[in-house]
Protein backbone atom coordinates (compact mmCIF):
# COMPACT_ATOMS: atom_id res chain seq x y z
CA UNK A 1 9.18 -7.97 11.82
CA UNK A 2 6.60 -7.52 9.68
CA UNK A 3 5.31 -4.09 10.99
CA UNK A 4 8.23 -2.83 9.85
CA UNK A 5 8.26 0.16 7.44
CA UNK A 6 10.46 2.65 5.87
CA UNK A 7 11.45 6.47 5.87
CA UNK A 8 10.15 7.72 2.42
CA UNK A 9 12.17 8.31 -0.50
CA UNK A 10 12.58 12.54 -0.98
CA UNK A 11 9.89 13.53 -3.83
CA UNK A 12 11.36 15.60 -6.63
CA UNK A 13 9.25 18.93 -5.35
CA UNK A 14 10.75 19.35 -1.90
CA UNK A 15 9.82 21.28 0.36
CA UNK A 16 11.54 23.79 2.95
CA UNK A 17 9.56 21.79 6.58
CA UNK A 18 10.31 21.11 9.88
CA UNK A 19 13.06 18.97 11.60
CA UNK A 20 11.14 16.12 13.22
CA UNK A 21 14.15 13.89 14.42
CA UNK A 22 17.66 13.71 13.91
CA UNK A 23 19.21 10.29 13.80
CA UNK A 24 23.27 9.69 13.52
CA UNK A 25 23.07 13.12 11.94
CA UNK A 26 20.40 12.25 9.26
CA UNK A 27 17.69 14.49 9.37
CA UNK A 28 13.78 13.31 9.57
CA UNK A 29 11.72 15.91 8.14
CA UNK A 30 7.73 16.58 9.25
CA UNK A 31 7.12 15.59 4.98
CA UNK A 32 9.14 12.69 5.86
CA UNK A 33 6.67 11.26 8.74
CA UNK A 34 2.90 12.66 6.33
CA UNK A 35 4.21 10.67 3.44
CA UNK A 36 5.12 7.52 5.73
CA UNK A 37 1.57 7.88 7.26
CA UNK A 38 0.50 8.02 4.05
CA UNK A 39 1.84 4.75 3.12
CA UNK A 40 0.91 2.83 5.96
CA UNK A 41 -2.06 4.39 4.96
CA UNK A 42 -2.38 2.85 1.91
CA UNK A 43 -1.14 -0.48 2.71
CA UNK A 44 -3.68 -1.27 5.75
CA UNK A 45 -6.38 0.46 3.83
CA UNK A 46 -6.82 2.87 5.90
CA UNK A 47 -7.24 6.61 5.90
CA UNK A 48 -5.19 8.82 7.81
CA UNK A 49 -8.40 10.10 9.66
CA UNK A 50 -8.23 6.76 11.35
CA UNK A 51 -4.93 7.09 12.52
CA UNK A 52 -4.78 8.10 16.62
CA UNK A 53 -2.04 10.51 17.83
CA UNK A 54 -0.61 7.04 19.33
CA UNK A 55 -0.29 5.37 15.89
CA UNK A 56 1.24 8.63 14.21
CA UNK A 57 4.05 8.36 16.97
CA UNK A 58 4.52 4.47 16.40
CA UNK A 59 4.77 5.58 13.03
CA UNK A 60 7.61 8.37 13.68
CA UNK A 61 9.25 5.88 15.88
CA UNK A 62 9.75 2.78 13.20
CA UNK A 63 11.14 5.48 10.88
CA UNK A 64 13.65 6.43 13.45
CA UNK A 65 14.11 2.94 13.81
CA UNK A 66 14.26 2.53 10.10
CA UNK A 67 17.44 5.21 9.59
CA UNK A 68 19.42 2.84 12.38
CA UNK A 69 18.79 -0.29 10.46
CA UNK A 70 19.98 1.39 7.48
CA UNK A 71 23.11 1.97 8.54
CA UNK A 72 23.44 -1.22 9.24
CA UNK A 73 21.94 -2.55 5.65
CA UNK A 74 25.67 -0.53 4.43
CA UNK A 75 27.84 -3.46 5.96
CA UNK A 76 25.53 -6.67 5.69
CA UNK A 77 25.90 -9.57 3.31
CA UNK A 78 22.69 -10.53 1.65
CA UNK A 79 20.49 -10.60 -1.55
CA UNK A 80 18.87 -7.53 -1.70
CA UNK A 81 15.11 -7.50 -3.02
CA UNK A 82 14.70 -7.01 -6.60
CA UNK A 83 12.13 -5.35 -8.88
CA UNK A 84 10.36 -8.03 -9.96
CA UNK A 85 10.12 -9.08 -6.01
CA UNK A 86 9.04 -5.54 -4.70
CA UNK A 87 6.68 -5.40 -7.92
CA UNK A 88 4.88 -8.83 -6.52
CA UNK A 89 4.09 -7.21 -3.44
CA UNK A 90 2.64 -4.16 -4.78
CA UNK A 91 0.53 -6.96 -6.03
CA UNK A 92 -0.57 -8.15 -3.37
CA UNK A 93 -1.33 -4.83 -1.96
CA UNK A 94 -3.35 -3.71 -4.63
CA UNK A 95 -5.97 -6.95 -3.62
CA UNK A 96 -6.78 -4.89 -0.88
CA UNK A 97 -8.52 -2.29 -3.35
CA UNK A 98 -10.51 -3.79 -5.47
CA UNK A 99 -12.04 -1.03 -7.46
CA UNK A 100 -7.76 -0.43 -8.48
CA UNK A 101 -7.94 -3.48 -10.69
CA UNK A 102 -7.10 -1.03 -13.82
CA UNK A 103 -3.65 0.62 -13.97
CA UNK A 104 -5.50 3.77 -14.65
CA UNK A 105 -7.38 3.60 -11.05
CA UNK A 106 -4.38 2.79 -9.74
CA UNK A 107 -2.59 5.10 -10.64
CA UNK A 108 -5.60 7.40 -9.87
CA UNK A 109 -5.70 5.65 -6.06
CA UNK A 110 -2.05 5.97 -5.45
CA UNK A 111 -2.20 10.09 -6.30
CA UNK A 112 -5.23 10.10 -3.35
CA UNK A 113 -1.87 9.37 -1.16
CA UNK A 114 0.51 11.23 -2.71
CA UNK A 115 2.35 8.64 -4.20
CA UNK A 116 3.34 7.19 -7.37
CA UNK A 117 4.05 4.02 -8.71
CA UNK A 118 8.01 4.20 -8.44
CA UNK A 119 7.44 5.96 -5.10
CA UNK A 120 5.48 2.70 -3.57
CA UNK A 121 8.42 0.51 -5.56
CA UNK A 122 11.16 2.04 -4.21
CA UNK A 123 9.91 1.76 -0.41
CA UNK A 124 8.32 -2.07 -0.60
CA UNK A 125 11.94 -2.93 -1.83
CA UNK A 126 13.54 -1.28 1.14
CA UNK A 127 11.15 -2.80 3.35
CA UNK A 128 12.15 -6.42 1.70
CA UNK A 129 15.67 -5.53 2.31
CA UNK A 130 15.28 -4.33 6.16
CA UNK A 131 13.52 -7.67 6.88
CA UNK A 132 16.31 -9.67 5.14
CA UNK A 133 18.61 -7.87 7.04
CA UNK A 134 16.63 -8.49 10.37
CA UNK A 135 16.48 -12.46 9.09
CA UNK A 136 20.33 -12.28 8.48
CA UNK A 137 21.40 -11.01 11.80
CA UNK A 138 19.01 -12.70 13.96
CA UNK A 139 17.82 -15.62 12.27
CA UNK A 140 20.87 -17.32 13.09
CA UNK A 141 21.52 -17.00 16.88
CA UNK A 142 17.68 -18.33 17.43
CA UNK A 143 17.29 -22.03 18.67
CA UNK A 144 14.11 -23.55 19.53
CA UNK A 145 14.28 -27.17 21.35
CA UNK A 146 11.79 -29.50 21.31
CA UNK A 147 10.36 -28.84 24.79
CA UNK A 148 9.58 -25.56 23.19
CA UNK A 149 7.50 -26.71 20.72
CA UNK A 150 6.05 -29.59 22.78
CA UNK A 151 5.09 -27.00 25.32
CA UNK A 152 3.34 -24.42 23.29
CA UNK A 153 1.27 -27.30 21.73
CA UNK A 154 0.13 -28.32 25.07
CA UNK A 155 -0.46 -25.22 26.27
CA UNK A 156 -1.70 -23.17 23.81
CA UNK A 157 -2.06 -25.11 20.58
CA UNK A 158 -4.24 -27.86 21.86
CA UNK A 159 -6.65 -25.42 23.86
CA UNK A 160 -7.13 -23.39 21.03
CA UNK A 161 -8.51 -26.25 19.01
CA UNK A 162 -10.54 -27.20 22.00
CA UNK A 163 -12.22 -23.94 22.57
CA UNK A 164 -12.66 -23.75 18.12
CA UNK A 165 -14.11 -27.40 18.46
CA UNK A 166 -11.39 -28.29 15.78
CA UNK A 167 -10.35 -32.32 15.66
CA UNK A 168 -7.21 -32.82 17.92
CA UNK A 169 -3.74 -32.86 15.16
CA UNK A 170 -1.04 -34.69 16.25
CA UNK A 171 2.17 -32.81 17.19
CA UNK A 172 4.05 -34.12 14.92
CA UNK A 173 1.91 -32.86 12.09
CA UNK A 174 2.46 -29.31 12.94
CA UNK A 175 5.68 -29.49 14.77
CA UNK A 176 7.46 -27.20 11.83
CA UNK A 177 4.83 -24.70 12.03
CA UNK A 178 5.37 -24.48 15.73
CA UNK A 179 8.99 -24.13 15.13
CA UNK A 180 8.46 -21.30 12.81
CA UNK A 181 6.43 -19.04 14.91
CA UNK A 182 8.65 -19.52 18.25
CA UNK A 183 11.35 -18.78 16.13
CA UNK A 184 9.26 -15.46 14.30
CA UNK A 185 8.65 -14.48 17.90
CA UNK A 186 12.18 -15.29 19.15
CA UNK A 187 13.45 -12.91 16.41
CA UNK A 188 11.14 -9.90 16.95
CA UNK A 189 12.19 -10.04 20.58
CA UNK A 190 15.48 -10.06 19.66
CA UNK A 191 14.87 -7.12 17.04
CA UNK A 192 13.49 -5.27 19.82
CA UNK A 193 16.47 -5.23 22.09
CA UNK A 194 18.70 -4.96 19.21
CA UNK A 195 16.84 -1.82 18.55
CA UNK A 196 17.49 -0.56 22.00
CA UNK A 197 20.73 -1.10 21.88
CA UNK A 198 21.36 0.92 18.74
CA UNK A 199 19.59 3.53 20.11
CA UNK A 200 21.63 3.54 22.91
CA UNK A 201 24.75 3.64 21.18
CA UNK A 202 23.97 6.30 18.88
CA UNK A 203 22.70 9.71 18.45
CA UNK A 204 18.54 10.21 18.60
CA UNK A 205 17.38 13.57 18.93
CA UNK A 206 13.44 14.83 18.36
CA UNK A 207 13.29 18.05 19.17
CA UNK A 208 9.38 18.53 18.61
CA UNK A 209 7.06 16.25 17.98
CA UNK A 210 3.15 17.28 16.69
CA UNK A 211 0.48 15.00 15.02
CA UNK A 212 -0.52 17.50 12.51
CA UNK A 213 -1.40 15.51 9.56
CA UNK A 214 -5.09 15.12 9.04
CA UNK A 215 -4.70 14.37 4.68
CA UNK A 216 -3.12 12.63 2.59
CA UNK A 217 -0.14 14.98 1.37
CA UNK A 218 -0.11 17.85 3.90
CA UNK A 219 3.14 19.40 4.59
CA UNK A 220 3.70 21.18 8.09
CA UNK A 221 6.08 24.03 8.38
């Protein structure tokens, strides 16, 4: 759930590119999948020269994934994220960068990716709001027994603290973090087919695919 990230808000000085994808008859544009490289970029603090051809196309695919979710954001029934939320991840992002610590270099960091502060706002919001929406639909239909939990602390709990050389904890101490990630990994599997299935039912069309961004910013035609 948490590699999920979003299709890029249009800048104000758009530009006349190439159809990438066509989902439910929204269009993906080539800017579209360098800006969203961009910010992936940016938040793994990374640069794009580090990117393979196979992470630019896991890239195009969550944004493809990203316009079916959205769709389904339209009809949902849940708090959507709010400035001051979106603005406390940017937060945390900006730990990653250290030499950012003024708004200034920031400001100055962010323009290295093409992006601006409102830009970066905008996006970390949607994100919030896709994973609520993920947590909303799935969340729900997951149920995870306690032969679950005892199993994955025999089997991979307790050898893991064997092999660290970590004094043995008692199940019941971390019996709710167990819970937690079966449940985390019960819901990604479940995002995953529900994915598939949307995919299925609609309309997905990528009529040419290249990996021709190499910086920040460049727009193929």
């Amino acid at each position: 759930v948490s590699a999920l990230w979003l299709s890029p808000a249009r800048t104000s000085a758009e530009v006349i590119d190439r159809i990438i994808a066509i989902v439910n008859g929204r269009v993906i544009l080539q800017s579209d999948w360098d800006e969203a490289l961009c910010y992936e970029a940016l938040l793994t603090n990374r640069t794009l020269a580090q990117f393979t051809d196979d992470d630019r196309r896991a890239v195009l695919d969550r944004l493809i994934d990203q316009e079916l979710l959205h769709e389904q954001i339209k009809s949902a029934d849940f708090p959507h994220a709010t400035d001051a939320e979106a603005a406390a991840r940017v937060a945390e992002a900006r730990k990653l960068y250290p030499q950012a610590v003024s708004s200034e270099a920031w400001r100055t960091l962010l323009a290295k990716y093409h992006l601006t502060e409102k830009d970066l706002l905008i996006r970390v919001r949607q994100q919030i709001d896709v994973m609520r929406l993920v947590d909303a639909r799935l969340r729900p239909a997951v149920e995870i027994d306690s032969k679950s939990i005892e199993a994955y602390y025999r089997d991979q709990f307790v050898p893991k603290l064997k092999q660290s050389g970590a004094s043995e904890v008692p199940l019941a101490d971390v019996s709710a973090k167990i819970r937690e990630l079966l449940t985390e990994q019960k819901v990604s599997e479940l995002l995953v087919s529900w994915l598939q299935t949307l995919r299925s039912e609609g309309q997905v069309r990528i009529p040419g695919v290249t990996s021709s961004v190499n910086d920040p910013g460049v727009k193929s035609q």
